[in-house]
C-alpha atoms as a PDB file:
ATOM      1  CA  UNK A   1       8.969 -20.303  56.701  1.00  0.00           C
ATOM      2  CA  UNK A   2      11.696 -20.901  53.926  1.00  0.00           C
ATOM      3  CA  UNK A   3       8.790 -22.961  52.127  1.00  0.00           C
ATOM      4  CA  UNK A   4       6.472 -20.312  52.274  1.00  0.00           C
ATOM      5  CA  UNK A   5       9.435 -17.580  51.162  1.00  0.00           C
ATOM      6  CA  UNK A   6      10.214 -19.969  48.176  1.00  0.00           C
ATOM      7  CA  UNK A   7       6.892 -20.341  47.612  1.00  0.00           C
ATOM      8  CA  UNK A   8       6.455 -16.435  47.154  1.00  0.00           C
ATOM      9  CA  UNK A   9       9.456 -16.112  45.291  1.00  0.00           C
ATOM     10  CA  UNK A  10       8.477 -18.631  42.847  1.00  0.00           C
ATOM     11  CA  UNK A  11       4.828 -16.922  42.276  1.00  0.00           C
ATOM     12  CA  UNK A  12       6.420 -13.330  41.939  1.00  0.00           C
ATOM     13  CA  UNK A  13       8.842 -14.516  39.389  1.00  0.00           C
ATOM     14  CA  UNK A  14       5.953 -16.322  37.457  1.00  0.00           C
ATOM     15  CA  UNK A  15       3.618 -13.012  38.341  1.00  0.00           C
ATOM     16  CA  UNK A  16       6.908 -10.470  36.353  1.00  0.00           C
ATOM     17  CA  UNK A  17       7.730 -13.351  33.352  1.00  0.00           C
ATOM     18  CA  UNK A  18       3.637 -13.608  32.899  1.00  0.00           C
ATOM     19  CA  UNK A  19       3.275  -9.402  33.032  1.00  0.00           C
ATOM     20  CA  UNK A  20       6.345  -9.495  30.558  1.00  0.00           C
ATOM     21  CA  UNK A  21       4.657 -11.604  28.178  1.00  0.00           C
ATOM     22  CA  UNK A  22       1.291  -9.362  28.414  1.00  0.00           C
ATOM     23  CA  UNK A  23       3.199  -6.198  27.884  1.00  0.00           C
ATOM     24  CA  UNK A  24       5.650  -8.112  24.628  1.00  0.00           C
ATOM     25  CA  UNK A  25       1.833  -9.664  23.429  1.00  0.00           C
ATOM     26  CA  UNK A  26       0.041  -6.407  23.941  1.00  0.00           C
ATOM     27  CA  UNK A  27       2.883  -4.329  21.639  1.00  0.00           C
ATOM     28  CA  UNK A  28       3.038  -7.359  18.821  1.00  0.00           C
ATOM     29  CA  UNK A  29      -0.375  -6.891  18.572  1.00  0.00           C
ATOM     30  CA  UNK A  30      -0.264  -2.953  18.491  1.00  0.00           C
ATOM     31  CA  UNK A  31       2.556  -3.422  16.095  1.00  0.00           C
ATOM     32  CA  UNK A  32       0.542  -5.642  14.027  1.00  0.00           C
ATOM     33  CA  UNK A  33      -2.642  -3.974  14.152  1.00  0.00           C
ATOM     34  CA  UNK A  34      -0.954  -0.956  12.366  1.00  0.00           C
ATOM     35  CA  UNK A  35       1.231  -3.101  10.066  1.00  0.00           C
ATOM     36  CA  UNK A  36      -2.137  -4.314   8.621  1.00  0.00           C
ATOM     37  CA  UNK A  37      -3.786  -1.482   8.880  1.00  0.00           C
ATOM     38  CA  UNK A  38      -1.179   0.284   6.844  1.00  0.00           C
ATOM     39  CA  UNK A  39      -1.159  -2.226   4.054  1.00  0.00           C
ATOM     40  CA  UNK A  40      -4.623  -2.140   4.048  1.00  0.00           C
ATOM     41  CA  UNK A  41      -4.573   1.758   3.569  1.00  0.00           C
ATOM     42  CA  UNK A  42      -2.037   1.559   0.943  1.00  0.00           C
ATOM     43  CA  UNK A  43      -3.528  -1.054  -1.136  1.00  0.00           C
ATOM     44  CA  UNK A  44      -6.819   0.938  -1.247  1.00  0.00           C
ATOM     45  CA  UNK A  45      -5.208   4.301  -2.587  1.00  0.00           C
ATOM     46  CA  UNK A  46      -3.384   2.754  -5.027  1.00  0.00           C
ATOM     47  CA  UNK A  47      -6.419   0.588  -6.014  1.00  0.00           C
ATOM     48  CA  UNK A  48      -7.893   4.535  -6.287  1.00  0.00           C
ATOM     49  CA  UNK A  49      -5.233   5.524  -7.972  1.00  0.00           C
ATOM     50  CA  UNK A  50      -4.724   3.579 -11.120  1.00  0.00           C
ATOM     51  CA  UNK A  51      -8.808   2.470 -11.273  1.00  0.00           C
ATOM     52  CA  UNK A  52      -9.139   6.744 -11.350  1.00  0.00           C
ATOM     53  CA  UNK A  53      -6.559   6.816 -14.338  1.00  0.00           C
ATOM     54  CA  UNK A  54      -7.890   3.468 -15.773  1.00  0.00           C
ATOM     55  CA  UNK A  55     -11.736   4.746 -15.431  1.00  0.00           C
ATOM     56  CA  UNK A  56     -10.876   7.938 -17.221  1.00  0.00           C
ATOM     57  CA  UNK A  57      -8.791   6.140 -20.160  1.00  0.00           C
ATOM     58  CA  UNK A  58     -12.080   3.662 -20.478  1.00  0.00           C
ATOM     59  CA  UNK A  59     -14.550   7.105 -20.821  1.00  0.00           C
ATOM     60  CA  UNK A  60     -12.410   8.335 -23.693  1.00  0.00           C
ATOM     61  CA  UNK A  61     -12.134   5.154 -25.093  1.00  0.00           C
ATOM     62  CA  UNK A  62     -15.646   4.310 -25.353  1.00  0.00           C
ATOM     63  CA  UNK A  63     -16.926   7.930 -26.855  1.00  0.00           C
ATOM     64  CA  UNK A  64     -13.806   7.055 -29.646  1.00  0.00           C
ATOM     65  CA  UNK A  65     -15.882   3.890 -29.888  1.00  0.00           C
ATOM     66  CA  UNK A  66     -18.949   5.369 -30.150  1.00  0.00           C
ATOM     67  CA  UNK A  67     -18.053   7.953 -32.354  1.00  0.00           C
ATOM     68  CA  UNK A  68     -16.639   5.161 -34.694  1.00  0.00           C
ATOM     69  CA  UNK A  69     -19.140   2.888 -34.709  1.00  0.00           C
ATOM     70  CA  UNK A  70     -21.920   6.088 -35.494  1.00  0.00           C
ATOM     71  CA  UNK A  71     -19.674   6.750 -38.097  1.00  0.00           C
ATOM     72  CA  UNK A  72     -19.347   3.718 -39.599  1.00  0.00           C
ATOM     73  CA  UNK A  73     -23.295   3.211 -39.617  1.00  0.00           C
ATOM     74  CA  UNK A  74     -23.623   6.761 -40.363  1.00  0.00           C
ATOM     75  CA  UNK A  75     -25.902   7.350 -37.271  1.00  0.00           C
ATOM     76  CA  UNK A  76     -24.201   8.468 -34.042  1.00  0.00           C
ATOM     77  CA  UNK A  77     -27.394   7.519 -31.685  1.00  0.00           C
ATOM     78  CA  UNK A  78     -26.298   4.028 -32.750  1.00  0.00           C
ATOM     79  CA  UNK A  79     -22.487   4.168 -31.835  1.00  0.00           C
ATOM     80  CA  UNK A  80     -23.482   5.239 -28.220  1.00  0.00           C
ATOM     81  CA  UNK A  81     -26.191   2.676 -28.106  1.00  0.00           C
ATOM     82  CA  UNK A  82     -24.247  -0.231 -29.208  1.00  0.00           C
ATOM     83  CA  UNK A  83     -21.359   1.113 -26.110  1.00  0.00           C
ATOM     84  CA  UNK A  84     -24.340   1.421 -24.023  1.00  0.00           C
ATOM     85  CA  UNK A  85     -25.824  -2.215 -24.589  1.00  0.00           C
ATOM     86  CA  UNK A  86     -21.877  -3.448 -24.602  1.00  0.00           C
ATOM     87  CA  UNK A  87     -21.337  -2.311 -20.705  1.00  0.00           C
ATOM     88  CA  UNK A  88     -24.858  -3.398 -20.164  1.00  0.00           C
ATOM     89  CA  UNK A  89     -23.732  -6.652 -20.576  1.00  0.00           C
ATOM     90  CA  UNK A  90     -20.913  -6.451 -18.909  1.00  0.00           C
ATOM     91  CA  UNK A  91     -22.566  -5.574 -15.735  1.00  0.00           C
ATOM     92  CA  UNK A  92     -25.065  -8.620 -16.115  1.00  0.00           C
ATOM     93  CA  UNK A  93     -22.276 -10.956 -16.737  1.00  0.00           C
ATOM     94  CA  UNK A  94     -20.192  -9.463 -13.758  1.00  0.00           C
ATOM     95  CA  UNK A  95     -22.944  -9.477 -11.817  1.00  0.00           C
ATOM     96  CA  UNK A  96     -24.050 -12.765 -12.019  1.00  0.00           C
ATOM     97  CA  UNK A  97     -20.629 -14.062 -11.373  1.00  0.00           C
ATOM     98  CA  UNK A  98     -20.124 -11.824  -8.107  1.00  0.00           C
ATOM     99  CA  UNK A  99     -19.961 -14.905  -5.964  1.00  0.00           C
ATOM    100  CA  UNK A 100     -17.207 -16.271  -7.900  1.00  0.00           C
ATOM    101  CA  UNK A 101     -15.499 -13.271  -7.966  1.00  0.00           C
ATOM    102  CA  UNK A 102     -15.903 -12.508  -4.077  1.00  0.00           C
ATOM    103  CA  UNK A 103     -14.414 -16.032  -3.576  1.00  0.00           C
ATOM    104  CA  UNK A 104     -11.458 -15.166  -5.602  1.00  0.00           C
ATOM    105  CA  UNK A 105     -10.809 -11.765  -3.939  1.00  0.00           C
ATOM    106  CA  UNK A 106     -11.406 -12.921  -0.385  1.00  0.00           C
ATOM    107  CA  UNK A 107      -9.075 -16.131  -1.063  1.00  0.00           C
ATOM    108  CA  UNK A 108      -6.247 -13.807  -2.941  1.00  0.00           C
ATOM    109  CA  UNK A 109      -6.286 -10.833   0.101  1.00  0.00           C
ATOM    110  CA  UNK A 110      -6.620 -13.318   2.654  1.00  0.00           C
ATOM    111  CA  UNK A 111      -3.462 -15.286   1.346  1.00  0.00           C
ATOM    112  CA  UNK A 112      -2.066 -11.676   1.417  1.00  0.00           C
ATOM    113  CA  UNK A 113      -2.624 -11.094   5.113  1.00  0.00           C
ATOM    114  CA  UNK A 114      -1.695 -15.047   6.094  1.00  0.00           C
ATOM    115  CA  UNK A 115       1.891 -14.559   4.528  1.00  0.00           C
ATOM    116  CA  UNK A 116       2.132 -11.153   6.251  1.00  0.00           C
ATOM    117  CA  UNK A 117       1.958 -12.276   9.115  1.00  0.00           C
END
């Protein structure tokens, strides 16, 4: 019978350290979860934030442009078209390089979650 007692002892000391471990893995990975989730939240506001403030200093910017450039060949309609045409292009070029700029991004926020961790 001491076998058997030792036996039982030995399994409910495994059965507590193993439940210990759950519970310590289970709250790490609460704990992490909202870490993550945080930084996540954070990085997205301020992203808002200062492409709000940098989308509104680009709007004034381009009507100055636009106003210059119809000055300067004394037809508005062609300031505003040569802006127009400029972000046209910009958007082409951007968009045919969005695979090279998703690989970027994912390789730059995923080295940003790796060292977080």
């Amino acid at each position: 019978m001491e076998i058997i007692d030792k036996i039982n002892n030995s399994t409910n000391k495994g059965t507590d350290t193993g439940k210990k471990y759950l519970e310590a893995s289970y709250k790490y990975a609460k704990l992490k979860t909202f870490y993550l989730s945080a930084l996540s939240i954070t990085t997205v506001l301020k992203l808002f934030c200062i492409g709000g403030l940098v989308s509104i200093a680009l709007i004034f910017l381009s009507f100055a442009a636009a106003i210059y450039i119809g000055d300067y060949f004394a037809n508005l309609a062609i300031g505003y078209l040569v802006i127009g045409l400029f972000y046209l292009i910009l958007s082409l070029i951007i968009y045919a390089k969005r695979k090279y700029l998703e690989k970027i991004i994912l390789n730059k926020m995923s080295k940003i979650f790796i060292e977080k961790s």
